[in-house]
Protein backbone atom coordinates (compact mmCIF):
# COMPACT_ATOMS: atom_id res chain seq x y z
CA UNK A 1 121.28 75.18 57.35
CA UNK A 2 123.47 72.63 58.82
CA UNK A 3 123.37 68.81 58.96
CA UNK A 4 121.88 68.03 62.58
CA UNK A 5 120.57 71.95 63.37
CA UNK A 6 117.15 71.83 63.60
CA UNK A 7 115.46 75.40 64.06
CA UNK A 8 112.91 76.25 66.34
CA UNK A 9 110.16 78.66 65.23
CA UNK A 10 110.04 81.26 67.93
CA UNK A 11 105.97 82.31 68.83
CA UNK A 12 105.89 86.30 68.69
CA UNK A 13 102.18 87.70 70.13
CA UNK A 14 102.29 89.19 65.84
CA UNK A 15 102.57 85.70 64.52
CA UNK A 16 100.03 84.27 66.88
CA UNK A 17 97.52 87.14 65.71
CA UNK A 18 98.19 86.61 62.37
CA UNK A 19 97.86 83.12 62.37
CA UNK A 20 94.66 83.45 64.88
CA UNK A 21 95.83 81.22 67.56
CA UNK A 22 96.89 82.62 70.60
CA UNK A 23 98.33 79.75 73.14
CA UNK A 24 98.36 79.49 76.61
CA UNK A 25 98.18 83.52 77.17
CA UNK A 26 94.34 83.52 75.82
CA UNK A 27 93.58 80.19 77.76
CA UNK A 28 94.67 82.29 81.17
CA UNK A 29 93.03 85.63 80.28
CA UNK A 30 90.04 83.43 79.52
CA UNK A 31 90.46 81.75 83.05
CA UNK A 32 91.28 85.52 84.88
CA UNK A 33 88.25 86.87 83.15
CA UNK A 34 86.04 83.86 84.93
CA UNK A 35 87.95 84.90 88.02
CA UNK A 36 86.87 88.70 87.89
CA UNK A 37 83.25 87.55 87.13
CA UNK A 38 83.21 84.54 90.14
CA UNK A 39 84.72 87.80 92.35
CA UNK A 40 81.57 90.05 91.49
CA UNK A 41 78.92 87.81 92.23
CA UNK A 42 80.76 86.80 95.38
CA UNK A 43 80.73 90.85 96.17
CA UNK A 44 77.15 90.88 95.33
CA UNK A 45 76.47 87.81 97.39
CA UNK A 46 78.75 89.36 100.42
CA UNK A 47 76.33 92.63 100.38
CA UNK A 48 73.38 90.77 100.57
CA UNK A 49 74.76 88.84 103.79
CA UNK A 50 76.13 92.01 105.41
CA UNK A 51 72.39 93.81 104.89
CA UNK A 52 70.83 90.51 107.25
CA UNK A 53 69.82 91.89 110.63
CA UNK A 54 72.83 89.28 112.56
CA UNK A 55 75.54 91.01 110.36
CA UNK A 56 74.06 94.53 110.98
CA UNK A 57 73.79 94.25 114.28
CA UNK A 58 77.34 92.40 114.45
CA UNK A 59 78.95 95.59 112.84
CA UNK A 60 77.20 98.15 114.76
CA UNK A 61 78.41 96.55 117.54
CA UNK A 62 81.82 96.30 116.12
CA UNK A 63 81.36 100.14 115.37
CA UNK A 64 80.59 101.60 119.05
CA UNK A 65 83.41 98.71 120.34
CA UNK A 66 86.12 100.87 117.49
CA UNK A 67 84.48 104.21 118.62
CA UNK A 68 85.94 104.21 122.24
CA UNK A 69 89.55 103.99 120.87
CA UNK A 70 88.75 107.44 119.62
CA UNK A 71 91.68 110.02 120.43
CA UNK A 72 92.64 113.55 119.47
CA UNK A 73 95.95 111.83 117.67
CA UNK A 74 93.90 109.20 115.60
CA UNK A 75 91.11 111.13 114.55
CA UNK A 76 93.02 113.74 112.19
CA UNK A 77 95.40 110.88 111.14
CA UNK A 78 92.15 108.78 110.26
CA UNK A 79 90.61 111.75 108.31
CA UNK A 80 93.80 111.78 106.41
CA UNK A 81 93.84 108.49 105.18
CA UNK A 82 90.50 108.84 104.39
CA UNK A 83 91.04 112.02 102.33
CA UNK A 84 93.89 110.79 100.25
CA UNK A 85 91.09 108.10 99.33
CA UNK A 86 88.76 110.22 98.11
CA UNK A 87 86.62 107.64 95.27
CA UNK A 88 85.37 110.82 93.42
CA UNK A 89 88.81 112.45 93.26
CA UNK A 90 90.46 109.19 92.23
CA UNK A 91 87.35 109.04 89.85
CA UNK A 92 88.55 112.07 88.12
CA UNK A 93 92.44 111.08 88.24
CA UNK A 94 91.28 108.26 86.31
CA UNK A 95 90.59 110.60 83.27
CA UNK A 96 93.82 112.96 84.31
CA UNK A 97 96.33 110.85 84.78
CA UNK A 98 96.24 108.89 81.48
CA UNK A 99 95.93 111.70 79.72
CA UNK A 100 99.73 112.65 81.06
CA UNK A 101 100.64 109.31 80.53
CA UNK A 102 99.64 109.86 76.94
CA UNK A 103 100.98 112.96 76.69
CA UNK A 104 104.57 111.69 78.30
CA UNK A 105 103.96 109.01 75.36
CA UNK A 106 103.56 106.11 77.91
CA UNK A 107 100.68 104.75 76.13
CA UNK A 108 100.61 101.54 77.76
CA UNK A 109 100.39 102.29 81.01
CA UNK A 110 97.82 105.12 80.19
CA UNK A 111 95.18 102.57 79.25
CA UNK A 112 95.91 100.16 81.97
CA UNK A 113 95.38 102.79 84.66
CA UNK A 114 92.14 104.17 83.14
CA UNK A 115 90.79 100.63 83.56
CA UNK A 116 92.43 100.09 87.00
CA UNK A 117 90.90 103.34 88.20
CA UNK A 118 87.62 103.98 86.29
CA UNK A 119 86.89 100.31 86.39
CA UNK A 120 87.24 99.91 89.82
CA UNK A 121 84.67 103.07 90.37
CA UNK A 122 82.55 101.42 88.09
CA UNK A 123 82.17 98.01 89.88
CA UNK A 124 81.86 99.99 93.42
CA UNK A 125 78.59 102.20 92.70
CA UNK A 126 76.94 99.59 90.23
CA UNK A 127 77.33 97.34 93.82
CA UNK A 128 76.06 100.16 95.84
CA UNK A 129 73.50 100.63 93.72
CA UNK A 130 71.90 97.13 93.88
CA UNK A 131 73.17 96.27 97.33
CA UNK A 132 71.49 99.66 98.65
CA UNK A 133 72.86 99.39 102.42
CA UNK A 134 72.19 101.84 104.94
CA UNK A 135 75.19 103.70 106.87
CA UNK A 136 75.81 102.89 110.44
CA UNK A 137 73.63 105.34 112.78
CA UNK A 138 74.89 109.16 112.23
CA UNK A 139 75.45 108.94 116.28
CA UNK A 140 78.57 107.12 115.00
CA UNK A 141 79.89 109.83 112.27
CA UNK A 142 83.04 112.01 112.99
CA UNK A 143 82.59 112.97 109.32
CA UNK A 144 79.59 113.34 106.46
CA UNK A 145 79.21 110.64 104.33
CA UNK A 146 76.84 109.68 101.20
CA UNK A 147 75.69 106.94 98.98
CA UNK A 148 74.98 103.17 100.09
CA UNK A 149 77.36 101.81 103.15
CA UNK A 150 78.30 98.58 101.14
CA UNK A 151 81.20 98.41 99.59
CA UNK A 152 83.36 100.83 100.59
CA UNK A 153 84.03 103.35 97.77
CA UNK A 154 87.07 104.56 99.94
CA UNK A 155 88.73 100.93 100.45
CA UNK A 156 87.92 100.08 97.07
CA UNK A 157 89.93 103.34 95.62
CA UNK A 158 92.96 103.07 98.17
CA UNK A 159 93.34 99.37 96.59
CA UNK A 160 92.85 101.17 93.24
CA UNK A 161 95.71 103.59 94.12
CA UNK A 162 97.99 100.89 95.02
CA UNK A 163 97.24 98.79 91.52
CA UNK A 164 98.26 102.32 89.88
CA UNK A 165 101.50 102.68 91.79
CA UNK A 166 102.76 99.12 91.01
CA UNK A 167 101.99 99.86 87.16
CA UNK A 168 103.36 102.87 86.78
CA UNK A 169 106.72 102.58 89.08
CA UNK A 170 109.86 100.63 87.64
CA UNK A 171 109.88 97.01 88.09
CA UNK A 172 112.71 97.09 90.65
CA UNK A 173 110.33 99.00 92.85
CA UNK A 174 106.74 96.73 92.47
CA UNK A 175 107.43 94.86 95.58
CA UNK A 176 108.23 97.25 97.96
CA UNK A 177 105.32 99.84 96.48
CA UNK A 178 102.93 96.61 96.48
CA UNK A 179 103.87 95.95 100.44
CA UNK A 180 103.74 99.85 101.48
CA UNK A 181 100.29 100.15 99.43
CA UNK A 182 98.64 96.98 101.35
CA UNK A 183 99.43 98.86 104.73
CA UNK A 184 98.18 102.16 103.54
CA UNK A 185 95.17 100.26 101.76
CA UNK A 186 94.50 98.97 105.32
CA UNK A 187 95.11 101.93 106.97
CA UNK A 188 92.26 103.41 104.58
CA UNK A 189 89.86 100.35 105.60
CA UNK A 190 90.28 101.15 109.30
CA UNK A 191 89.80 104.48 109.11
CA UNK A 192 86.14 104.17 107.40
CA UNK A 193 85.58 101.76 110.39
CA UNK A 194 87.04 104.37 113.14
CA UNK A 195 85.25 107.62 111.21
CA UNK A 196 81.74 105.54 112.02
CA UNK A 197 80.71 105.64 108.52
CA UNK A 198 81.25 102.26 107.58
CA UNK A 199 80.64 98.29 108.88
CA UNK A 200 83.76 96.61 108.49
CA UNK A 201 81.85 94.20 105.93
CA UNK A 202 81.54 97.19 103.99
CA UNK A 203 85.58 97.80 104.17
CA UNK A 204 86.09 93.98 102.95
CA UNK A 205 83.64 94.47 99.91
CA UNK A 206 85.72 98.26 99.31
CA UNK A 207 89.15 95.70 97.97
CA UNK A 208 86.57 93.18 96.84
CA UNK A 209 85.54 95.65 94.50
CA UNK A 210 88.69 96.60 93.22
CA UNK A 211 90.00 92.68 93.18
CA UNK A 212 87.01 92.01 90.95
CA UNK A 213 87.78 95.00 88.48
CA UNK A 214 91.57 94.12 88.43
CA UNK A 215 91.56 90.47 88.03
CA UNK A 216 88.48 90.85 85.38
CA UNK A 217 90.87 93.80 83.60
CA UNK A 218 94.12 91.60 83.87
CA UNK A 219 91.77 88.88 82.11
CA UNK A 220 90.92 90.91 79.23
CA UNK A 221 94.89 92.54 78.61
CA UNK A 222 95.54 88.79 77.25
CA UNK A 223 92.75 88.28 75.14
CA UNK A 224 92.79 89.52 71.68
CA UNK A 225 92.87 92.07 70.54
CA UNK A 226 94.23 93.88 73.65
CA UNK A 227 96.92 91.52 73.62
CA UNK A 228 98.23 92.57 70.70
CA UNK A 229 97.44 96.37 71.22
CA UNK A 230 99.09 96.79 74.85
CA UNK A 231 102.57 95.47 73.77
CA UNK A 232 102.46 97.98 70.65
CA UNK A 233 101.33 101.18 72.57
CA UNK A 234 104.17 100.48 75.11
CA UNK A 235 106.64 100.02 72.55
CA UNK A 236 105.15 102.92 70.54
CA UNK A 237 106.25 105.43 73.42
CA UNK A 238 109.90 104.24 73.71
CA UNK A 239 112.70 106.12 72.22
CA UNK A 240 113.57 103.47 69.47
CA UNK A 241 116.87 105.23 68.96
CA UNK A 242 120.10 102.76 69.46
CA UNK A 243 121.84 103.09 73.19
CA UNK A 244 124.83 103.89 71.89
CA UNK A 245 126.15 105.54 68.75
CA UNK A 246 126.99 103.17 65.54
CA UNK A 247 130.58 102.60 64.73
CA UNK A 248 131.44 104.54 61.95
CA UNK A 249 132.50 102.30 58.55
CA UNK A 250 130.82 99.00 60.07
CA UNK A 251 127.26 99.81 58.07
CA UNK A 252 125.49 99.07 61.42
């Protein structure tokens, strides 16, 4: 080495591991995994204010007020929205679609949308479960519905759908998926509202749901050993093949 270079150790995620430090990455999943828990009990505490008499009352009313709007052109769009939202399709598309991923070696991204998807189901029925709310009146319905009213399993799956789009398209097209997928996420919410099947608390607690799984999720991709593993499977899947042919006689 020179007089007067000094050379600065470069921090790889490997070295860290090895070492068993892992900076400022660890410090923020640690912080995001806080988040994702602070986000669930605010869900939980969110159901239990929407099930008071006030806030039932304030929906219902919020309900009948959506329900004159009602049209022969919104209706079948609403019904739409709300079956390309489907939470027990998207349920099972969080088993299929990783296993293409995996099989289109994109290993990566396969694990990130199984927790995206089936993590985001997960937090919705474990809140139905204990916030146990009861569906607006069936005067209301323009469609069947099941399961507790609060959250939303179809607002929480549209946000899950939009989470999966950003991951899996190329990072030149994040933005302008994440900014279509809000307004179809909202479109979604409304349409739960509209259908009569849902409070619009219940809509609200729907991308609560899938916030809390996400930012919880996003927590625990930069702890170990997930930190390690996620940068490994993506670079397992690529084509490690040089972009362009070696010179011949050069020995590169």
């Amino acid at each position: 080495m020179s007089a007067g270079r000094v050379r600065v150790p470069v921090r790889t995620p490997d070295a860290e591991f090895a070492a068993g430090t892992y900076g400022p990455s660890a410090a923020l999943g640690a912080r995001l995994i806080c988040a994702g828990v602070g986000l669930g009990i605010v869900l939980l505490l969110l159901g239990l204010f929407v099930k008071t008499g006030p806030m039932t009352s304030a929906g219902t009313d919020a309900d009948w007020l959506v329900s004159s709007a009602r049209n022969g052109l919104f209706t079948p769009v609403a019904k739409a929205f709300t079956l390309v939202a489907t939470p027990e399709l998207w349920a099972v598309l969080g088993f299929v679609i990783p296993i293409v991923l995996l099989l289109a070696r994109r290993r990566g991204q396969a694990l990130r949308v199984f927790g995206v998807l089936i993590g985001t189901t997960g937090v919705t029925y474990v809140a139905k479960a204990l916030i146990d709310e009861h569906r607006p009146t069936r005067k209301l319905w323009l469609e069947s519905a099941s399961s507790g009213s609060f959250p939303s399993g179809h607002s929480a799956a549209a946000w899950a759908i939009v989470v999966t789009a950003v991951i899996l398209v190329p990072p030149a097209a994040k933005r302008g998926v994440a900014i279509g997928g809000a307004i179809f996420a909202v479109f979604v919410m409304g349409s739960r509202v509209y259908l009569g099947v849902h409070y619009p608390g219940d809509t609200v607690g729907g991308a609560l749901a899938a916030a809390t799984a996400v930012v919880f999720l996003a927590g625990l991709s930069r702890m170990p050993p997930l930190r390690r593993w996620l940068p490994a499977l993506d670079r397992s899947g690529r084509d490690d093949r040089p972009p362009y042919p070696s010179r011949v006689g050069t020995g590169r």
